[in-house]
C-alpha atoms as a PDB file:
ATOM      1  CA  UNK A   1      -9.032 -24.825   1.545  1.00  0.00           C
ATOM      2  CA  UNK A   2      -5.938 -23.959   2.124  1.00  0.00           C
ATOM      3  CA  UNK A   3      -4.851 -24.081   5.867  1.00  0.00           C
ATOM      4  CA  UNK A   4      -3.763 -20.188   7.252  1.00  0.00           C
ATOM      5  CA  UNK A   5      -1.653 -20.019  10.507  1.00  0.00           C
ATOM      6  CA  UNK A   6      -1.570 -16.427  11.819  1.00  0.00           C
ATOM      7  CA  UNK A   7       0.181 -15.146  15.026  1.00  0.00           C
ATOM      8  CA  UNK A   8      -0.804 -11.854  16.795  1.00  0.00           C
ATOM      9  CA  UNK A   9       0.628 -10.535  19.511  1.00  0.00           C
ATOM     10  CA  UNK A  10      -1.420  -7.120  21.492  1.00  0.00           C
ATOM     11  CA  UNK A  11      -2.854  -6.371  17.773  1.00  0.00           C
ATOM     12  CA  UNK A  12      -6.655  -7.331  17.788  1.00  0.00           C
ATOM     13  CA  UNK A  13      -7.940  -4.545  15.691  1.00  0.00           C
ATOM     14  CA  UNK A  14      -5.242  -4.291  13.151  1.00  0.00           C
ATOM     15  CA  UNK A  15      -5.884  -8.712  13.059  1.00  0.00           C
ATOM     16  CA  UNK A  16      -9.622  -7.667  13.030  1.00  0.00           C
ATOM     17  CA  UNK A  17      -8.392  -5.775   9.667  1.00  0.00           C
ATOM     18  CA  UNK A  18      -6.985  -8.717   8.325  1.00  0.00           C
ATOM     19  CA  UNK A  19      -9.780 -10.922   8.565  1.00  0.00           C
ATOM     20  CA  UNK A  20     -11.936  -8.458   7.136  1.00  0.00           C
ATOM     21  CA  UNK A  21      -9.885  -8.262   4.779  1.00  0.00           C
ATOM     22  CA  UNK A  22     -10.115 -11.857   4.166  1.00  0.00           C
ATOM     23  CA  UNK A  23     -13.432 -12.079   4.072  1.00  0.00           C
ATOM     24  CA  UNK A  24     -14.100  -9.338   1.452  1.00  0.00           C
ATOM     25  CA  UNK A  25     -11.567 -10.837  -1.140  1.00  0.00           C
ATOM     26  CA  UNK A  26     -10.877 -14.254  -0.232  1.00  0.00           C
ATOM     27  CA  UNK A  27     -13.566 -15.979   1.817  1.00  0.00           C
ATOM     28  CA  UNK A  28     -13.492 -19.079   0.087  1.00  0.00           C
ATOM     29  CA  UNK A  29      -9.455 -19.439   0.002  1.00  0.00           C
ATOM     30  CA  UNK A  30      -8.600 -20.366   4.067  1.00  0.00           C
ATOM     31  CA  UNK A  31      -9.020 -22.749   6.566  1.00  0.00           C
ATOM     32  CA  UNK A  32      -8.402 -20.389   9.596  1.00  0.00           C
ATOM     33  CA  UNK A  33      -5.560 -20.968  12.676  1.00  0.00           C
ATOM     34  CA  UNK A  34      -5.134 -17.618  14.962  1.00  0.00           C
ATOM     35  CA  UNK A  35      -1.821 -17.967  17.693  1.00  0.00           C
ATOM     36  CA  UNK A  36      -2.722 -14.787  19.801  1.00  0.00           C
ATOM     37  CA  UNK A  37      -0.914 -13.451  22.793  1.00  0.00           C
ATOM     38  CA  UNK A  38      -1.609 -10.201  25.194  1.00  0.00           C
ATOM     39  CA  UNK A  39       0.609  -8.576  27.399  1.00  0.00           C
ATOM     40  CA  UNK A  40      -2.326  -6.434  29.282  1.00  0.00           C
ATOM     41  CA  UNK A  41      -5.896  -7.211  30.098  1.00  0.00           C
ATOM     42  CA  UNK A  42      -6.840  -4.072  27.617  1.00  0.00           C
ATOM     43  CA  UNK A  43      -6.220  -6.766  24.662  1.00  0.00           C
ATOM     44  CA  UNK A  44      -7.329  -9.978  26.464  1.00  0.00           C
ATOM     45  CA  UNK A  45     -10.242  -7.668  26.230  1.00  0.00           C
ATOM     46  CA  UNK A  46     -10.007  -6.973  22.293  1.00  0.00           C
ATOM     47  CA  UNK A  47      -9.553 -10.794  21.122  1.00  0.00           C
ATOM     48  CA  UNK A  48     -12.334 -11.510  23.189  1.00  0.00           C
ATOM     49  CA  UNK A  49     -14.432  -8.755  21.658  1.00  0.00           C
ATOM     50  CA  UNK A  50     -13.089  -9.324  18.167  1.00  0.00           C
ATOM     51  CA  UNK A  51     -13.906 -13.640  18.951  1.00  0.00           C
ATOM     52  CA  UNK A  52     -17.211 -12.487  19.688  1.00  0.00           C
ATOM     53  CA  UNK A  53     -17.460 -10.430  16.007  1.00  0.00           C
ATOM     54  CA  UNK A  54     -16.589 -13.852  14.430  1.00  0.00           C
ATOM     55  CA  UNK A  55     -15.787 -11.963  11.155  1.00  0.00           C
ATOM     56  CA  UNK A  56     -14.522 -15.385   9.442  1.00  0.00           C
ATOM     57  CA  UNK A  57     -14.216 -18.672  10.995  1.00  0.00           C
ATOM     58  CA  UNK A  58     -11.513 -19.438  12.744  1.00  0.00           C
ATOM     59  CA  UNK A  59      -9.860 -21.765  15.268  1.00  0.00           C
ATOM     60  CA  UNK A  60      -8.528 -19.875  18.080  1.00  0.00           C
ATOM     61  CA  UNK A  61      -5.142 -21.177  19.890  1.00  0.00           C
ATOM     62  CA  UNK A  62      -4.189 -18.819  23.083  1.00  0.00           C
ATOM     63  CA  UNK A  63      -0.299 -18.998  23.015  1.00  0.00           C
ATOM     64  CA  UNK A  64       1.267 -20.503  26.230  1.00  0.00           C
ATOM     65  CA  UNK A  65       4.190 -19.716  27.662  1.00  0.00           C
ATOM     66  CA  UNK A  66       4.822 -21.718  30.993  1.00  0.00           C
ATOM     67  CA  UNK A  67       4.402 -25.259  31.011  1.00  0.00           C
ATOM     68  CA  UNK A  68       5.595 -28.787  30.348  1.00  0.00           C
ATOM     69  CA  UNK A  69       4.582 -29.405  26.838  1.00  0.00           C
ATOM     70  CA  UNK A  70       4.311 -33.221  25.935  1.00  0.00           C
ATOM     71  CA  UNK A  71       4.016 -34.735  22.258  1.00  0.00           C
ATOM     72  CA  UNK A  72       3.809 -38.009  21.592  1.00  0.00           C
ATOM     73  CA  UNK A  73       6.562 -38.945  19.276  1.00  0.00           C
ATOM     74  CA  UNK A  74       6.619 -42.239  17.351  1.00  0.00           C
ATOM     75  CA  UNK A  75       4.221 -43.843  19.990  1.00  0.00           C
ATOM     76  CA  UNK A  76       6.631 -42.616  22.247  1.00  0.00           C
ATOM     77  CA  UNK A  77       5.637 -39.642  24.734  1.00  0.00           C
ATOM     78  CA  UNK A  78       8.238 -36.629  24.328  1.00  0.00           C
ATOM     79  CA  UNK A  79       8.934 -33.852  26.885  1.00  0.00           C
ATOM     80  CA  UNK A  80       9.725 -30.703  26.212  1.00  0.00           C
ATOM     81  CA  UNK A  81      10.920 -27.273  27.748  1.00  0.00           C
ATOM     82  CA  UNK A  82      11.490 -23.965  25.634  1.00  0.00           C
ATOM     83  CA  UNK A  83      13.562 -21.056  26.624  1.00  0.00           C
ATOM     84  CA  UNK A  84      11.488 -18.807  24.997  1.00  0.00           C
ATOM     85  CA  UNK A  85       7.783 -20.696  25.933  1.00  0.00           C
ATOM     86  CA  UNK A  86       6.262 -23.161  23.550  1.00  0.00           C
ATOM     87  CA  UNK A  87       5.523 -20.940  20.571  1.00  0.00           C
ATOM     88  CA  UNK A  88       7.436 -23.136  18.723  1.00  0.00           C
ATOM     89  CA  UNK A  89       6.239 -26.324  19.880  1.00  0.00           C
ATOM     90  CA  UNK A  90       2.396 -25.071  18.809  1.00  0.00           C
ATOM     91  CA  UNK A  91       3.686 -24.491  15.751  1.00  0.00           C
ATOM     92  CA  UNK A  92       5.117 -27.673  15.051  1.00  0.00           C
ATOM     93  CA  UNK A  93       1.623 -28.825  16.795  1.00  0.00           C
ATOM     94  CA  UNK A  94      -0.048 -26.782  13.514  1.00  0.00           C
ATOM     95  CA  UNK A  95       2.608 -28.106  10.963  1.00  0.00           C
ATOM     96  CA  UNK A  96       1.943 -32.186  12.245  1.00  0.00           C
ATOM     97  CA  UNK A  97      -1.718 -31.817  11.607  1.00  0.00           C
ATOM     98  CA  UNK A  98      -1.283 -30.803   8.058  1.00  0.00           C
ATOM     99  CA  UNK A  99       1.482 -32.959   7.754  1.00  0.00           C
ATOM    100  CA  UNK A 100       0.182 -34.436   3.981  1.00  0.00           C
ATOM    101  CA  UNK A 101      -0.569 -30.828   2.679  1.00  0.00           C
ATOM    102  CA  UNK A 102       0.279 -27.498   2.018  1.00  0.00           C
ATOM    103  CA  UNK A 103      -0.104 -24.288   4.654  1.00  0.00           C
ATOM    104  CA  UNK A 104      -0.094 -20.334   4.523  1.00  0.00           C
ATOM    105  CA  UNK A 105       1.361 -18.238   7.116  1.00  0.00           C
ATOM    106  CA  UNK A 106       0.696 -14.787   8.033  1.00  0.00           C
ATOM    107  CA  UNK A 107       1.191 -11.830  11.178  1.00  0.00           C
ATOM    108  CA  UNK A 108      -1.990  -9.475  12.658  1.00  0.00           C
ATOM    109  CA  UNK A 109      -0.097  -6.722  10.367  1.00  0.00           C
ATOM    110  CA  UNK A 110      -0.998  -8.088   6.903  1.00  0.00           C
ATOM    111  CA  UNK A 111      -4.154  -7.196   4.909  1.00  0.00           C
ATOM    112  CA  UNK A 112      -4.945  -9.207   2.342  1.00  0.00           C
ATOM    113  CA  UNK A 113      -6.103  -6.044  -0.527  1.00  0.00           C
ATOM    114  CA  UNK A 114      -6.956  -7.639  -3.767  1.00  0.00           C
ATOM    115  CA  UNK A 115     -10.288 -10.304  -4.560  1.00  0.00           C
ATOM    116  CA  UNK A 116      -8.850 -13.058  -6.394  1.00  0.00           C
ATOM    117  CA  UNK A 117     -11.503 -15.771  -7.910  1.00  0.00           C
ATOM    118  CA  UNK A 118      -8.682 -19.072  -7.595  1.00  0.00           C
ATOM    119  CA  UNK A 119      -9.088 -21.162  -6.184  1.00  0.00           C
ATOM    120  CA  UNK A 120      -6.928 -22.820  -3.657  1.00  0.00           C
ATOM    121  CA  UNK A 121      -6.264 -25.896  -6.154  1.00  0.00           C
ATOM    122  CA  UNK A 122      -5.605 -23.158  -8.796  1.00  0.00           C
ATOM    123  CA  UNK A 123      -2.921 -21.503  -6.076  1.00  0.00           C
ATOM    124  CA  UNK A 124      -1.068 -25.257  -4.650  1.00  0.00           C
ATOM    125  CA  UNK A 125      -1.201 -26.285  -8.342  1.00  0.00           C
ATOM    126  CA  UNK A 126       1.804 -23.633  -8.931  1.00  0.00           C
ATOM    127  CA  UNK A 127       4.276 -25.390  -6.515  1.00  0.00           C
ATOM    128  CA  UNK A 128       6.041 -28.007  -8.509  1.00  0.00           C
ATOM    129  CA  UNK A 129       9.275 -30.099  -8.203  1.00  0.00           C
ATOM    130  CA  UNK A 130      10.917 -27.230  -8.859  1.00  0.00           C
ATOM    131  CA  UNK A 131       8.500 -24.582  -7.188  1.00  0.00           C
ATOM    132  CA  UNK A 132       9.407 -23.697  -3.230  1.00  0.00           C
ATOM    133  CA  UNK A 133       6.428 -21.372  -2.473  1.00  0.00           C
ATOM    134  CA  UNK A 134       3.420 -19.345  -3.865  1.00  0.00           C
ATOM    135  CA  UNK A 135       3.431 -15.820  -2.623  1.00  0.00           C
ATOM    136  CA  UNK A 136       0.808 -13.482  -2.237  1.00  0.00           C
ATOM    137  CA  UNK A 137       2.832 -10.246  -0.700  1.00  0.00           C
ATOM    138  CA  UNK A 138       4.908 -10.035  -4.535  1.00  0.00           C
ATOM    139  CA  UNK A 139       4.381  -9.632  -7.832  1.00  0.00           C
ATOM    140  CA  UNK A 140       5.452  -7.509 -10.625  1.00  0.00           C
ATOM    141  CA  UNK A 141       3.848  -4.399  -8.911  1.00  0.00           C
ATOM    142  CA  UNK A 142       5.986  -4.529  -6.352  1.00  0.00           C
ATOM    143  CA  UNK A 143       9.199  -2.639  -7.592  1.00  0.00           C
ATOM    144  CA  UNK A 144      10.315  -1.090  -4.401  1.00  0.00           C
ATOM    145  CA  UNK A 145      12.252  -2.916  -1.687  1.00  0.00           C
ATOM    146  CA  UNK A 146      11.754  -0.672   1.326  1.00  0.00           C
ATOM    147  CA  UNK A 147       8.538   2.074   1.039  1.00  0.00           C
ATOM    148  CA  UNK A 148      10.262   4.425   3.654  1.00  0.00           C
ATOM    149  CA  UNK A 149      13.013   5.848   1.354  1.00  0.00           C
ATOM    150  CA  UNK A 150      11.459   3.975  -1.812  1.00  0.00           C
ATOM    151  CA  UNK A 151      14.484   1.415  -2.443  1.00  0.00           C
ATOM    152  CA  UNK A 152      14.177   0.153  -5.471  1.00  0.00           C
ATOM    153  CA  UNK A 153      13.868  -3.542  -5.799  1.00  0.00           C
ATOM    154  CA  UNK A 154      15.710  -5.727  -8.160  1.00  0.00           C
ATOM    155  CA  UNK A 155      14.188  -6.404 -11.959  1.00  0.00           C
ATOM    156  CA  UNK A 156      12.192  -9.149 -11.838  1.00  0.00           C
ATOM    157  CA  UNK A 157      12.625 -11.617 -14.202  1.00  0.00           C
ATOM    158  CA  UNK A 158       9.874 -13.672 -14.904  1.00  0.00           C
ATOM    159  CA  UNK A 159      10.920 -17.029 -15.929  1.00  0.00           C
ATOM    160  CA  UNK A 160       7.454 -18.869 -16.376  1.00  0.00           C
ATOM    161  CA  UNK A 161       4.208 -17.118 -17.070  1.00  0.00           C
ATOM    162  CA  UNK A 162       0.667 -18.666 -17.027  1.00  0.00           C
ATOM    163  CA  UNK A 163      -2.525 -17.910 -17.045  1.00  0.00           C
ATOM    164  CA  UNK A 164      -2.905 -15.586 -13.798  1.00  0.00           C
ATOM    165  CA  UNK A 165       0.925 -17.187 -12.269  1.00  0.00           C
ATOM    166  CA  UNK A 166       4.402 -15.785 -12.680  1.00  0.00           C
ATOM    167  CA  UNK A 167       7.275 -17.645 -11.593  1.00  0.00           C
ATOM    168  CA  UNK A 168      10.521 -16.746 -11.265  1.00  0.00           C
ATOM    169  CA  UNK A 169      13.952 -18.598 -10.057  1.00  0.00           C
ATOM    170  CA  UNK A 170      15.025 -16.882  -6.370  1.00  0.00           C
ATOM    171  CA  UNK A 171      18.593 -17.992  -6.793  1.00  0.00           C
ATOM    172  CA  UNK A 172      19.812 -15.835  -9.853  1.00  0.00           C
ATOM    173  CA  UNK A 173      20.114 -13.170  -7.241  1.00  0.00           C
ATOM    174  CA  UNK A 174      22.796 -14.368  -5.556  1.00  0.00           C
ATOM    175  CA  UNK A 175      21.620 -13.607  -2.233  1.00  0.00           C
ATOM    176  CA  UNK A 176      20.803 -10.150  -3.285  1.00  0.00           C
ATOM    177  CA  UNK A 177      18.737  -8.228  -0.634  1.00  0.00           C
ATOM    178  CA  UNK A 178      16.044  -8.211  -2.450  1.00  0.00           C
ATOM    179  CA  UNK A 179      12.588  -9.852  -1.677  1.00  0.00           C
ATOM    180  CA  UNK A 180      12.801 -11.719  -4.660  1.00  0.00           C
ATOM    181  CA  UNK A 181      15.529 -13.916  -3.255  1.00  0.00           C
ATOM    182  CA  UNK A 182      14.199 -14.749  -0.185  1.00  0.00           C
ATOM    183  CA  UNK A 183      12.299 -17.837  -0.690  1.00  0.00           C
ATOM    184  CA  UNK A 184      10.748 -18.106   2.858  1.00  0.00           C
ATOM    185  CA  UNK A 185       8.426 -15.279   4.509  1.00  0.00           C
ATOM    186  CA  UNK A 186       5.600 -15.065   7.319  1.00  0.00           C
ATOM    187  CA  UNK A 187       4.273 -12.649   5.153  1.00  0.00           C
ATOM    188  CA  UNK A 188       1.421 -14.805   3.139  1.00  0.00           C
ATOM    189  CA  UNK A 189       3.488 -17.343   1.553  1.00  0.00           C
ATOM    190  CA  UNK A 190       1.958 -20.862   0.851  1.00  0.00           C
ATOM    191  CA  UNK A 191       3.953 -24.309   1.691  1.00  0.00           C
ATOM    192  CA  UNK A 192       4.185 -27.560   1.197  1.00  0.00           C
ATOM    193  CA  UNK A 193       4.236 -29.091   4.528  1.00  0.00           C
ATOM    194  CA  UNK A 194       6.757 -31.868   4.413  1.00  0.00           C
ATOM    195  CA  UNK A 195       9.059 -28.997   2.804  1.00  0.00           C
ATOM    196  CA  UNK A 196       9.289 -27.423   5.925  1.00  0.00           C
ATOM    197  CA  UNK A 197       9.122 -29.969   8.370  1.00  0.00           C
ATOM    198  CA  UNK A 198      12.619 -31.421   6.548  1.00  0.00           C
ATOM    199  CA  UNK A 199      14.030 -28.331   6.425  1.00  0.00           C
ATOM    200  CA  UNK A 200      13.591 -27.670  10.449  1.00  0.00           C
ATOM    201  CA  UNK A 201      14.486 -30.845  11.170  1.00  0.00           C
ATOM    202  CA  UNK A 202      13.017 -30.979  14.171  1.00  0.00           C
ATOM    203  CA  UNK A 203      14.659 -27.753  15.264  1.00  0.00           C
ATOM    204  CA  UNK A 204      13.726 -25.715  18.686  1.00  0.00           C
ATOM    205  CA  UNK A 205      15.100 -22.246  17.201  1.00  0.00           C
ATOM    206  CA  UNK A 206      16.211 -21.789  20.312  1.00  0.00           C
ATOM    207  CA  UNK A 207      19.843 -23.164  20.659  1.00  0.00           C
ATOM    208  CA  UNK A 208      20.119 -23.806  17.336  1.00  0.00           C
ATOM    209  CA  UNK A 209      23.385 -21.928  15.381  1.00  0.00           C
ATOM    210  CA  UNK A 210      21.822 -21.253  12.410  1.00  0.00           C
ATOM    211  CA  UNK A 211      19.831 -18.602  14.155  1.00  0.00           C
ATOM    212  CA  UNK A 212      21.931 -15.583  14.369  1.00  0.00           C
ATOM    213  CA  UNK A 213      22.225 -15.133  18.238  1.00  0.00           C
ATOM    214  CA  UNK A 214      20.857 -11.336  17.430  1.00  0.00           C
ATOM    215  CA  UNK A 215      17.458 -13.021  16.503  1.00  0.00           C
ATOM    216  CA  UNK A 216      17.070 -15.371  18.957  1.00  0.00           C
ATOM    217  CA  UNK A 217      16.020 -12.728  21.208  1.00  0.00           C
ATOM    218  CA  UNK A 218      12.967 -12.433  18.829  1.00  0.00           C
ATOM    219  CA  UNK A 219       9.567 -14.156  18.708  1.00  0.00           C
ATOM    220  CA  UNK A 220       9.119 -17.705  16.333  1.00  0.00           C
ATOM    221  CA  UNK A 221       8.157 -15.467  13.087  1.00  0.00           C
ATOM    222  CA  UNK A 222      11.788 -14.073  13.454  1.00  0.00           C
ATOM    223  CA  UNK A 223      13.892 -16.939  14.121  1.00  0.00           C
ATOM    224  CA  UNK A 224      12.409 -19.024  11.659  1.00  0.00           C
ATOM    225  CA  UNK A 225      12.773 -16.362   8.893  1.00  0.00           C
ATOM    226  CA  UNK A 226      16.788 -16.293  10.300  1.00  0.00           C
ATOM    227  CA  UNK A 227      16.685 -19.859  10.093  1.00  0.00           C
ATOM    228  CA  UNK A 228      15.218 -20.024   6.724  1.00  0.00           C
ATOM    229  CA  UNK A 229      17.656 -17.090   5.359  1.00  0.00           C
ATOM    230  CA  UNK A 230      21.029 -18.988   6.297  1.00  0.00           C
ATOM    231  CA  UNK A 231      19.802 -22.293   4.984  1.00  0.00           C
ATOM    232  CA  UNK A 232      18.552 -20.829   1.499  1.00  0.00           C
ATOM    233  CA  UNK A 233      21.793 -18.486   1.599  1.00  0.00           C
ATOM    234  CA  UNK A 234      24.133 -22.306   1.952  1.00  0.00           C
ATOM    235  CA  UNK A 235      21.158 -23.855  -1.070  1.00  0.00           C
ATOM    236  CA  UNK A 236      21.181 -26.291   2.347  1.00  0.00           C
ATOM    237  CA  UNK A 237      18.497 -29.138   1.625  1.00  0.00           C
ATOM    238  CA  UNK A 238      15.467 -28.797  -0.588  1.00  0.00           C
ATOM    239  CA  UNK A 239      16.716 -24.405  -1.150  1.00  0.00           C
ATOM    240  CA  UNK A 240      19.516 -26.206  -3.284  1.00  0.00           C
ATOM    241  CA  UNK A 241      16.881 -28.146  -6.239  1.00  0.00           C
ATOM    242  CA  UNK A 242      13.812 -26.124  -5.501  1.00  0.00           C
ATOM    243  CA  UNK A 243      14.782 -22.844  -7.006  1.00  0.00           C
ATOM    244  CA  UNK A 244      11.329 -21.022  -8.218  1.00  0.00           C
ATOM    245  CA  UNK A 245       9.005 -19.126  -6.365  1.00  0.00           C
ATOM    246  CA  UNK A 246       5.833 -18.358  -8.058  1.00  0.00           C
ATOM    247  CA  UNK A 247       2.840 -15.236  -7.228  1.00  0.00           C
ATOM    248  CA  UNK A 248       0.115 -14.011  -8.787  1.00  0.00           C
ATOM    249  CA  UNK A 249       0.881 -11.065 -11.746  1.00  0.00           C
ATOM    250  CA  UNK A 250      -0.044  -8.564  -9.148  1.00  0.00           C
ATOM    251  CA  UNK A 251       0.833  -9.151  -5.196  1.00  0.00           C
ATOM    252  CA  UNK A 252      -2.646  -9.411  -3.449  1.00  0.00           C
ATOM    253  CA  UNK A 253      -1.248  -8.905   0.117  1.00  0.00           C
ATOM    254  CA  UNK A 254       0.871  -5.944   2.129  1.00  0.00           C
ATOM    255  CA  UNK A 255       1.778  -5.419   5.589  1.00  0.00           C
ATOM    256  CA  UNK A 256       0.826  -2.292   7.485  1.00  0.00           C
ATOM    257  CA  UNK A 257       4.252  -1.270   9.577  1.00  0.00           C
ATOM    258  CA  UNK A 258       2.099   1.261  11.602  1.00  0.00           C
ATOM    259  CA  UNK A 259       3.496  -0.160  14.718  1.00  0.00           C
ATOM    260  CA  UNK A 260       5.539  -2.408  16.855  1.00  0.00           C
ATOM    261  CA  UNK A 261       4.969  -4.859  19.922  1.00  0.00           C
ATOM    262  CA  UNK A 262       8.767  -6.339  20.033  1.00  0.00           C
ATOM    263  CA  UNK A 263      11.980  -4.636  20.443  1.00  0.00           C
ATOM    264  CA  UNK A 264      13.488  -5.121  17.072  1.00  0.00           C
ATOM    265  CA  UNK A 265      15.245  -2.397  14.917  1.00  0.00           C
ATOM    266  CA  UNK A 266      12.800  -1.564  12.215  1.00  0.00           C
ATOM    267  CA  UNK A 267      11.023   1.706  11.187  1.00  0.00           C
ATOM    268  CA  UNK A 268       7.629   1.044  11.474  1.00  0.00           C
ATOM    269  CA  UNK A 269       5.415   4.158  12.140  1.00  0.00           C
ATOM    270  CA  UNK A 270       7.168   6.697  10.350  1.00  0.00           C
ATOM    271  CA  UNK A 271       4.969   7.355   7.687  1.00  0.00           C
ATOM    272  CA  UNK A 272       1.763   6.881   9.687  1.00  0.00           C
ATOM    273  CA  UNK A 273       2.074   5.816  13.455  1.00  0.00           C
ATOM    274  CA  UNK A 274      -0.810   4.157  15.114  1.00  0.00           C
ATOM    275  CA  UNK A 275      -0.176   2.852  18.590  1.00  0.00           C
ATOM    276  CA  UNK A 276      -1.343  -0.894  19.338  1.00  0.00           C
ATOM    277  CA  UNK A 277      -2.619   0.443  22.783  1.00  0.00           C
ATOM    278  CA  UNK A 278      -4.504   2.860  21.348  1.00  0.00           C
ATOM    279  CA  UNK A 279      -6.499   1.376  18.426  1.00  0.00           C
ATOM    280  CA  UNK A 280      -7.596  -1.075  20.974  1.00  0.00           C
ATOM    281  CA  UNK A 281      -8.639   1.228  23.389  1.00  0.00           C
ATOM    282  CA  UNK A 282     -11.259   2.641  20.413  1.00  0.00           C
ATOM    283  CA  UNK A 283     -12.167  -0.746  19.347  1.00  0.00           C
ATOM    284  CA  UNK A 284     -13.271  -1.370  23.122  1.00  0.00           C
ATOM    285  CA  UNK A 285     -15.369   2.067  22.733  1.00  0.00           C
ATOM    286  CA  UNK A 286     -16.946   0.672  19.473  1.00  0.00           C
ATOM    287  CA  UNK A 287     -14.634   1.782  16.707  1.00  0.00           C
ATOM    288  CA  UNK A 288     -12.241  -0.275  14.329  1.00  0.00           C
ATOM    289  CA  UNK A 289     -10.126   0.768  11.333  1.00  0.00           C
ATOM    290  CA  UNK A 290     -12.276   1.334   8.321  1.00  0.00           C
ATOM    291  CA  UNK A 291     -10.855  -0.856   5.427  1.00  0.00           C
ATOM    292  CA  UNK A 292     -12.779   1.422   3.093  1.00  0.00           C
ATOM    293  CA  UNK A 293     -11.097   4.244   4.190  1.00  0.00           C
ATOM    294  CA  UNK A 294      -7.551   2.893   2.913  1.00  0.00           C
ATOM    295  CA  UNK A 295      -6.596   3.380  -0.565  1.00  0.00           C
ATOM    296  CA  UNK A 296      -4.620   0.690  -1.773  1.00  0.00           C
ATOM    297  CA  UNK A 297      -4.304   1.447  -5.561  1.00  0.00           C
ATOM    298  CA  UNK A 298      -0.216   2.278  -5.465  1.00  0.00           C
ATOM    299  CA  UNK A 299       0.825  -0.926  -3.455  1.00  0.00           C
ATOM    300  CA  UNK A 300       4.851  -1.184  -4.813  1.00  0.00           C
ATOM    301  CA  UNK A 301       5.734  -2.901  -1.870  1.00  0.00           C
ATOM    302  CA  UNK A 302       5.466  -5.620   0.417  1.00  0.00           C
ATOM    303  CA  UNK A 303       5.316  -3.104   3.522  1.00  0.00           C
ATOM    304  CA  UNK A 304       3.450   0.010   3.583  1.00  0.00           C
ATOM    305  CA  UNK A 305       1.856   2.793   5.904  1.00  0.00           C
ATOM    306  CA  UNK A 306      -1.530   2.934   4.563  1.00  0.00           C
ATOM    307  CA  UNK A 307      -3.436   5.916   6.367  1.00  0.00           C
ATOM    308  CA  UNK A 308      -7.118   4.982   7.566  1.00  0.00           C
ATOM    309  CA  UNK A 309     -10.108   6.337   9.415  1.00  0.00           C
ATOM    310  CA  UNK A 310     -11.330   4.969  12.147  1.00  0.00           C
ATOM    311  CA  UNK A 311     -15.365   3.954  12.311  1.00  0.00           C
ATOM    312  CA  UNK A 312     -17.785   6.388  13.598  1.00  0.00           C
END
């Protein structure tokens, strides 16, 4: 199985989503990691509640933010202390133990919408010499860069097709803002391991310059996406040989912008709001978004704002 690292933050029922989600259409496909942070008792409340559902199984990690974190480094103990908590230094924690493989990251927000019968030799199989990652949020369904004012994307152009794999080579477009030239995502993208681990170089994403000092104000998911986008921008490191990214003919994944629980400057909600304090209060009542209630049959992007019903 494929090792799955997902972070939530004051989100249980929409995460409760995605691992339904997961266990509809991929149950055999994850070895499960949940990161999950709450800001008020009301969703201590809901991961306990949603823990207790134990929809798929999963190792649960509550995120810490105020302590001396120690790792032993080359038999050598190492201390720590992070601005921003140790979020990062759990993830590292994560990325050590799979150290020899390959990993999957994801946020609460994603819902994984399509079965697929690969399996997860059939999926790391795809990522080559020349291969970076296998994503499951693209494919050649998903034409539109932003679903708000329906942005078109850029053509794809498939390079390498087999079986149920496309690939295609992320650095024809020139650093295009397109999601088809950016190589790294949180948004269900598989991994080598060792990839990243060279490519952070040991990095705290905290002081680091190649986070643009408007990020670092932003939790791990963020800075390591800024990270990622300057170093794939330069072709620093392995972004300069390993130039194709490869997904399934039709993306499999999409992530619900229906809210927000950090101040960043997107527009998530506008379409089809659904406050994180809210759903939770109606999942401690009994209730929980119905997946069958979505309709996810015109998926063109990797975002979307999916109406739903809540259970009765």
């Amino acid at each position: 199985m494929i090792p799955l690292f997902i972070c939530s933050k004051d989100r249980p029922v929409q995460l409760r989503l995605l691992l339904e989600s997961i266990s509809r259409n991929c149950p055999n496909l994850f070895d499960i990691t949940i990161l999950y942070a709450e800001s008020l008792y009301c969703y201590t409340f809901g991961y306990h509640k949603l823990k207790d559902e134990n929809i798929v199984n999963a190792k649960w990690v509550q995120e810490k933010t105020e302590w001396q974190y120690k790792r032993v480094d080359n038999g050598a103990p190492m201390t720590t202390m992070r601005e921003s908590g140790v979020f990062t230094e759990q993830f590292y924690d994560f990325l050590f133990e799979h150290e020899d493989g390959h990993f999957c990251l994801m946020v609460d927000d994603n819902i994984f919408f399509r079965k697929t019968e690969c399996s997860p030799e059939d999926i790391l199989s795809t990522l080559d010499d020349e291969t970076f990652c296998f994503t499951f949020r693209l494919g050649k369904n998903t034409t539109t860069q932003n679903h708000l004012d329906e942005q078109p994307q850029l053509e794809l152009e498939v390079e390498k097709s087999e079986k149920d794999f496309i690939k295609w080579d992320w650095q024809k477009y020139n650093n295009a803002f397109t999601d088809y030239a950016f190589p790294f995502s949180w948004d269900g993208v598989v991994y080598k391991t060792k990839d990243i681990l060279t490519l952070l170089d040991g990095t705290d994403l905290d002081s680091d310059k190649r986070v643009h000092e408007s990020w670092k104000q932003f939790p791990l998911p963020h800075r390591l996406e800024s990270y990622m986008g300057t170093l794939s921008d330069n072709r620093a490191g392995l972004f300069s040989k390993k130039r194709l990214m490869s997904s399934f003919n039709h993306s499999h994944l999409v992530g619900m912008d229906y809210n927000k629980v950090i101040d960043v400057s997107n527009r998530g909600g506008v379409k089809f709001e659904a406050h994180e304090n809210d759903l939770c209060t109606f999942y401690i009542l009994g209730h929980h978004i119905d997946y069958d209630s979505m309709n996810f049959q015109n998926v063109k992007s990797a975002h979307d704002e999916i109406p739903f019903k809540l259970t009765e």
